[in-house]
C-alpha atoms as a PDB file:
ATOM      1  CA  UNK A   1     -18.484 -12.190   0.777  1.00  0.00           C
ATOM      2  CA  UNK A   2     -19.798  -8.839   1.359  1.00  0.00           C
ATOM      3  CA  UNK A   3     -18.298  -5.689  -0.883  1.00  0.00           C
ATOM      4  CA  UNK A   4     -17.593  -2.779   0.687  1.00  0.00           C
ATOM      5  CA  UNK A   5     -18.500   0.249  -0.960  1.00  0.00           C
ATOM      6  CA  UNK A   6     -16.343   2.983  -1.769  1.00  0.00           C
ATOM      7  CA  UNK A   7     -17.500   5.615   1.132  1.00  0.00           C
ATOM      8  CA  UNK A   8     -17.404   2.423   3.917  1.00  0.00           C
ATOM      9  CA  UNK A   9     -13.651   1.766   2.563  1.00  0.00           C
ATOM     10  CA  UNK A  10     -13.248   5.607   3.335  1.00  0.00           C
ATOM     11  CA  UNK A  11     -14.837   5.687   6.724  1.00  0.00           C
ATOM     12  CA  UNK A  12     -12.736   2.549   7.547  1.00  0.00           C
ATOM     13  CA  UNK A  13      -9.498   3.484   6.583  1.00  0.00           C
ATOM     14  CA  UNK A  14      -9.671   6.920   8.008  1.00  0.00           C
ATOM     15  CA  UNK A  15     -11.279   5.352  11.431  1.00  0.00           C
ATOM     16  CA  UNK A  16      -7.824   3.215  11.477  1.00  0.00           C
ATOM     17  CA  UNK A  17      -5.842   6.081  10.717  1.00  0.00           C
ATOM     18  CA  UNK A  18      -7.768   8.686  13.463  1.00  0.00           C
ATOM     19  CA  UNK A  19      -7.218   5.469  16.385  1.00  0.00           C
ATOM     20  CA  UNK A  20      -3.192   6.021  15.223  1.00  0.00           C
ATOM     21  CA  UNK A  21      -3.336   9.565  14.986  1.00  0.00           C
ATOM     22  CA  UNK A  22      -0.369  10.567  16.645  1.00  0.00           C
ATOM     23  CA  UNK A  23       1.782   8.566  16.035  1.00  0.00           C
ATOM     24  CA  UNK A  24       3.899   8.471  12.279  1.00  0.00           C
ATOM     25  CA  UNK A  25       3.503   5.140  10.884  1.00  0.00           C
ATOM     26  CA  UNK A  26       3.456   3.497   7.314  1.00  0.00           C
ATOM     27  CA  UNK A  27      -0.037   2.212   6.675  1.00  0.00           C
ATOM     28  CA  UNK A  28      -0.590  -0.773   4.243  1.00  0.00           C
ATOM     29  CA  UNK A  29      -3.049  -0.857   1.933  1.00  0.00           C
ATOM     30  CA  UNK A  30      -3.394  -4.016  -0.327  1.00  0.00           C
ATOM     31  CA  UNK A  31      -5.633  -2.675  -3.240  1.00  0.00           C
ATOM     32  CA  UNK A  32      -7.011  -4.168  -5.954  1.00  0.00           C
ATOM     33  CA  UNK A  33      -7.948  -2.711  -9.176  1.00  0.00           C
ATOM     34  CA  UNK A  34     -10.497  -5.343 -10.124  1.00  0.00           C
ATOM     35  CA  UNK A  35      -8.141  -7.792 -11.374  1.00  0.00           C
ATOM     36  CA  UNK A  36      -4.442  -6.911 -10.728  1.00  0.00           C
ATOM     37  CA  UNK A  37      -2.980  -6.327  -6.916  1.00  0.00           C
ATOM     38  CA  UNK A  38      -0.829  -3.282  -5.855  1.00  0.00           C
ATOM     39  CA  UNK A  39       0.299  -1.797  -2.485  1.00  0.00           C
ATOM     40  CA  UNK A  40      -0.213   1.458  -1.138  1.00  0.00           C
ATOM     41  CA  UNK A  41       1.911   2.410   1.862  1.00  0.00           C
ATOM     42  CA  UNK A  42       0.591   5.878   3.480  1.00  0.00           C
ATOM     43  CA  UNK A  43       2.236   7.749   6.110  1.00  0.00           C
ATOM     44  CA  UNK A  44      -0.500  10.177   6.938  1.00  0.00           C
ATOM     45  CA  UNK A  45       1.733  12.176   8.910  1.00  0.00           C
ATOM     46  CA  UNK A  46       3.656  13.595   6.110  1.00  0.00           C
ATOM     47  CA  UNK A  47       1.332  12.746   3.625  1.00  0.00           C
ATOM     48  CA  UNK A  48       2.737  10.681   1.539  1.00  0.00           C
ATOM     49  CA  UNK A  49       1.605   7.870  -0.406  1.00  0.00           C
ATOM     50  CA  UNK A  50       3.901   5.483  -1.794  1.00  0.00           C
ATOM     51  CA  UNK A  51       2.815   3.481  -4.945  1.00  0.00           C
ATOM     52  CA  UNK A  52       4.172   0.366  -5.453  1.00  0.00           C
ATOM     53  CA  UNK A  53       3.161  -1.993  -8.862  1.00  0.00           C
ATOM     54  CA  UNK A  54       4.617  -4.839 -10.224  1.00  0.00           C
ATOM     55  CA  UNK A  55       3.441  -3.855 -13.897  1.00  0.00           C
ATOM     56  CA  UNK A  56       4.849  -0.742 -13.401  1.00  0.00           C
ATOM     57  CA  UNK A  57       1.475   1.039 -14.069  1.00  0.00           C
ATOM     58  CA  UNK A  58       1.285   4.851 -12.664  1.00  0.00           C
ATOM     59  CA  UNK A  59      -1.224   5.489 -10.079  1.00  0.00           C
ATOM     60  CA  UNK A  60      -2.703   7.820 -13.063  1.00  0.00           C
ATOM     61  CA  UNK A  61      -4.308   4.130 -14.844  1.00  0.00           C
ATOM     62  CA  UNK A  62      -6.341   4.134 -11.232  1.00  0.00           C
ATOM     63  CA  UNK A  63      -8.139   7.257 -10.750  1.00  0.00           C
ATOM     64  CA  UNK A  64     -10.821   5.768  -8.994  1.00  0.00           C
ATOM     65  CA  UNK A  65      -8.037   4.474  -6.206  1.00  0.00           C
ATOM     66  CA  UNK A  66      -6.096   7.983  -5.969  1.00  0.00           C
ATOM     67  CA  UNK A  67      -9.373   9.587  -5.458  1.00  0.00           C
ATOM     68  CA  UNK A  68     -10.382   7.587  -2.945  1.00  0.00           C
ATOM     69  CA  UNK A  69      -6.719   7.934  -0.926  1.00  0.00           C
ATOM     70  CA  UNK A  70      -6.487  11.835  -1.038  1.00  0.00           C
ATOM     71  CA  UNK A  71     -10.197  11.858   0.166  1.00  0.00           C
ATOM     72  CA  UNK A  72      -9.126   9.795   3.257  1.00  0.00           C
ATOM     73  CA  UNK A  73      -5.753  12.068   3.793  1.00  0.00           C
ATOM     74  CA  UNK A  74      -8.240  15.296   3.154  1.00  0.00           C
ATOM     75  CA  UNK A  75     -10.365  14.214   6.046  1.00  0.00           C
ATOM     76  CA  UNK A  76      -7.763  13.011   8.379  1.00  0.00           C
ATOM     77  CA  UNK A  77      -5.869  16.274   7.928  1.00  0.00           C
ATOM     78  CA  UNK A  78      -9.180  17.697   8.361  1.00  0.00           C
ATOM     79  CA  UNK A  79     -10.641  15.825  11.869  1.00  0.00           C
ATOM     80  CA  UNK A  80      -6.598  16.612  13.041  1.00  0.00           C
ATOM     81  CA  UNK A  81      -7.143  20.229  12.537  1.00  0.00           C
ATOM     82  CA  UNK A  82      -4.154  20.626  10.637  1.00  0.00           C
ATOM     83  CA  UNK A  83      -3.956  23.987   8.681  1.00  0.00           C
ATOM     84  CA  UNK A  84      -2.662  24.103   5.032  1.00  0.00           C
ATOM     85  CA  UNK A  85      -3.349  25.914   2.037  1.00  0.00           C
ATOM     86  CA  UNK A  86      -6.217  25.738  -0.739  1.00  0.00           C
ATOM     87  CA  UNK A  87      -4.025  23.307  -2.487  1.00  0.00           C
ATOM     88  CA  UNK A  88      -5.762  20.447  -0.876  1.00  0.00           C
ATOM     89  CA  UNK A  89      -4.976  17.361  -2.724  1.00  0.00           C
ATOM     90  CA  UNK A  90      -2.444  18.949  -4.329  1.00  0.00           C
ATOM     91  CA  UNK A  91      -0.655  18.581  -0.711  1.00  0.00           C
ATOM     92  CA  UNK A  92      -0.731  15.170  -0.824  1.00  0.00           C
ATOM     93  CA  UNK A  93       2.608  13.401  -2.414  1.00  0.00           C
ATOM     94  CA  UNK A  94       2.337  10.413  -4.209  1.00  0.00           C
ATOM     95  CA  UNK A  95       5.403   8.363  -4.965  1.00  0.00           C
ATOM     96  CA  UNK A  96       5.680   5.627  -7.291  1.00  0.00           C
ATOM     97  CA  UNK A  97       8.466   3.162  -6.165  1.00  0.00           C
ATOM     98  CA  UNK A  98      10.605   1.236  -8.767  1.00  0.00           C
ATOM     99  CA  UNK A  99      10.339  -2.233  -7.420  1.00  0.00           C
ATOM    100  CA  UNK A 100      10.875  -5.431  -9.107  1.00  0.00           C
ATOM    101  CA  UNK A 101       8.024  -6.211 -11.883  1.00  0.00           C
ATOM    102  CA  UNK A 102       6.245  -9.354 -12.318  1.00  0.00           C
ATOM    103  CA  UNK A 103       6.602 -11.316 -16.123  1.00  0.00           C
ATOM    104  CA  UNK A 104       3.282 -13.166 -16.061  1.00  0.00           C
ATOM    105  CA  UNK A 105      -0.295 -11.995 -15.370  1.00  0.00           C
ATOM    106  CA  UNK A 106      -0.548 -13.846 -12.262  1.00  0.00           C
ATOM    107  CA  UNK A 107       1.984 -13.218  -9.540  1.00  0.00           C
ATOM    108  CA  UNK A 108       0.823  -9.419  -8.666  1.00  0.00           C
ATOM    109  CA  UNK A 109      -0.840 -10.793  -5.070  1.00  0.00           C
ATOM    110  CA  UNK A 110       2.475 -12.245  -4.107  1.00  0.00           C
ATOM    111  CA  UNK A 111       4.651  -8.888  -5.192  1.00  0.00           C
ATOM    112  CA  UNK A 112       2.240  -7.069  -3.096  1.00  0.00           C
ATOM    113  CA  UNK A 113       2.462  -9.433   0.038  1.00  0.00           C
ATOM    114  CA  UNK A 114       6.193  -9.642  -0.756  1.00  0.00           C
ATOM    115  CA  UNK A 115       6.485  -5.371  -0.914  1.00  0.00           C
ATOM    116  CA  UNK A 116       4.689  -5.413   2.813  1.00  0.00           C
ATOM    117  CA  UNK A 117       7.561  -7.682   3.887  1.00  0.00           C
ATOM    118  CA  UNK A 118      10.394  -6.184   3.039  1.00  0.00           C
ATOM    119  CA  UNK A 119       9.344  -2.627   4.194  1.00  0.00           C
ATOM    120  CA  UNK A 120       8.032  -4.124   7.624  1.00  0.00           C
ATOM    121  CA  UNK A 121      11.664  -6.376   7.600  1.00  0.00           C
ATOM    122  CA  UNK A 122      13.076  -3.107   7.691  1.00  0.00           C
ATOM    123  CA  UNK A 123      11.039  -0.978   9.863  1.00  0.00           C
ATOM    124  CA  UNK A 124      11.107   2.080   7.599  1.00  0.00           C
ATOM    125  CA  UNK A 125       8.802   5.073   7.555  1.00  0.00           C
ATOM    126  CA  UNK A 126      10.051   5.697   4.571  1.00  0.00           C
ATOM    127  CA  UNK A 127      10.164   3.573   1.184  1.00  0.00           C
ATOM    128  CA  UNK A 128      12.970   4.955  -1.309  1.00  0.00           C
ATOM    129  CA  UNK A 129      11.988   5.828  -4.916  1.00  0.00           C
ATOM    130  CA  UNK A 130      14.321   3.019  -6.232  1.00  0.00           C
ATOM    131  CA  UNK A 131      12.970   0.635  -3.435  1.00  0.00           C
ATOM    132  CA  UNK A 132      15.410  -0.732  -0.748  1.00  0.00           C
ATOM    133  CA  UNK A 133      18.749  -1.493  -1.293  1.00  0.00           C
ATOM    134  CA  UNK A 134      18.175  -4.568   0.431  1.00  0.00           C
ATOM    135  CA  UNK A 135      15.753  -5.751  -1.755  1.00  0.00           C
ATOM    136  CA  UNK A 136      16.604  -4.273  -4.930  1.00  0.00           C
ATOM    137  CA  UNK A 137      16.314  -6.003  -8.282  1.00  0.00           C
ATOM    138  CA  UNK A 138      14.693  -6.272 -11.942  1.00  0.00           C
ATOM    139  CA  UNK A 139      12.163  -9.000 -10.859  1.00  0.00           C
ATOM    140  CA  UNK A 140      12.014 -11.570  -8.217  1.00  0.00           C
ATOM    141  CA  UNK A 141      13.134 -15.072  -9.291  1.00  0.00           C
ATOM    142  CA  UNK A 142      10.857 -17.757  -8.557  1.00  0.00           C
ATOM    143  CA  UNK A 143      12.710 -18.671  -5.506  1.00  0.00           C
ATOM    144  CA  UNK A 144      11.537 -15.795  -4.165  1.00  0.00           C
ATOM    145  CA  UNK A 145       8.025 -15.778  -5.024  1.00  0.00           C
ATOM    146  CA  UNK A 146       7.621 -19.432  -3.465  1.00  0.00           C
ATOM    147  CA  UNK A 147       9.319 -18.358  -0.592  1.00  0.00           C
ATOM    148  CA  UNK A 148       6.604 -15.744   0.234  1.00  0.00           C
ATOM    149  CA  UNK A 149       3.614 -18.418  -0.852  1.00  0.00           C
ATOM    150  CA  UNK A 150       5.403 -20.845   1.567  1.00  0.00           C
ATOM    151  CA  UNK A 151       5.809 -17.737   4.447  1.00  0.00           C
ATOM    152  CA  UNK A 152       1.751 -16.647   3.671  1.00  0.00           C
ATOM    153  CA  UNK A 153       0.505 -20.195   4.052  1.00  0.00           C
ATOM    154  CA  UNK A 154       2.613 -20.535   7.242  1.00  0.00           C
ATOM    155  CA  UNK A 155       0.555 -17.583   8.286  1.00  0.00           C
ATOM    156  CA  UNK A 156      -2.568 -18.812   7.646  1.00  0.00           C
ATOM    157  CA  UNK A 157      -1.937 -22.119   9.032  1.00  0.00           C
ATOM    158  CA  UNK A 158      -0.827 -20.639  12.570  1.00  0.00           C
ATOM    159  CA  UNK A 159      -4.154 -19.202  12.118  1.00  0.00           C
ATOM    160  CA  UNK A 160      -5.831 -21.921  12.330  1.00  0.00           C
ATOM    161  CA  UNK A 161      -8.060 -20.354   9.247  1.00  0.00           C
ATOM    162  CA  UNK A 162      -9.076 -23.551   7.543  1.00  0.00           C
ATOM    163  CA  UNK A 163     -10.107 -25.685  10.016  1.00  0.00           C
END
């Protein structure tokens, strides 16, 4: 498996982002820190990313990933000819979302899938600051952890990806 580095991650995400230019959508972005998995929803529109961890880390313990984002939403503000002030990056809002936290070290890929799913169940633009009222709780029993590993290998078998 090929790794893409950081300034092809950049060109990609901002290509997807300039072929949905005009339109205001939430963009999902599974990231991974090198051993734990978060989601980033953007709306580039507004400029707003929303942070969602289930350790409950701040997007601060990631610099490398926050630089990365406001580099994308600098350039797509940029190739849209959108006029702000010097601030820059300081434009940009980052919001961490309170969502449920995992209790062991391992279930972080299915909080993330799990965070895509409710926000897309909902068509929002927007994800709250104390996540959906929907969805809202401490942690996610392990009913409802299995129940998105059941849904994501459903996926992947209509997708006929192992055969």
């Amino acid at each position: 498996m090929k790794v893409m580095r950081p300034d092809t991650v950049t060109e990609y995400v901002l290509r997807i982002l300039n072929d949905n230019k005009d339109a205001e959508k939430l963009f999902f972005i599974p990231f991974n820190t090198g051993g734990h998995w978060l989601l980033l929803a953007i709306n580039p529109i507004r400029e707003i990313v929303y942070y969602l961890d289930s350790l409950g880390n701040d997007w601060t313990t990631y610099p490398d990933m926050k630089i990365l984002i406001d580099t994308v939403l600098q350039a797509f503000r940029a190739q849209r000819d959108i006029q702000t002030s010097r601030r820059g990056a300081n434009s940009i809002t980052w919001i961490k979302v309170a969502c449920p936290q995992q209790r062991n070290q391992i279930d972080c890929g299915y909080f993330m899938l799990r965070f895509m799913r409710d926000t897309l169940a909902l068509g929002r633009l927007m994800i709250p600051t104390d996540y959906f009222e929907e969805f809202k709780c401490a942690f996610y029993t392990k009913d409802q952890v299995d129940e998105i590993k059941e849904e994501w290998c459903q996926f992947m078998i209509e997708l006929n990806v192992f055969s």
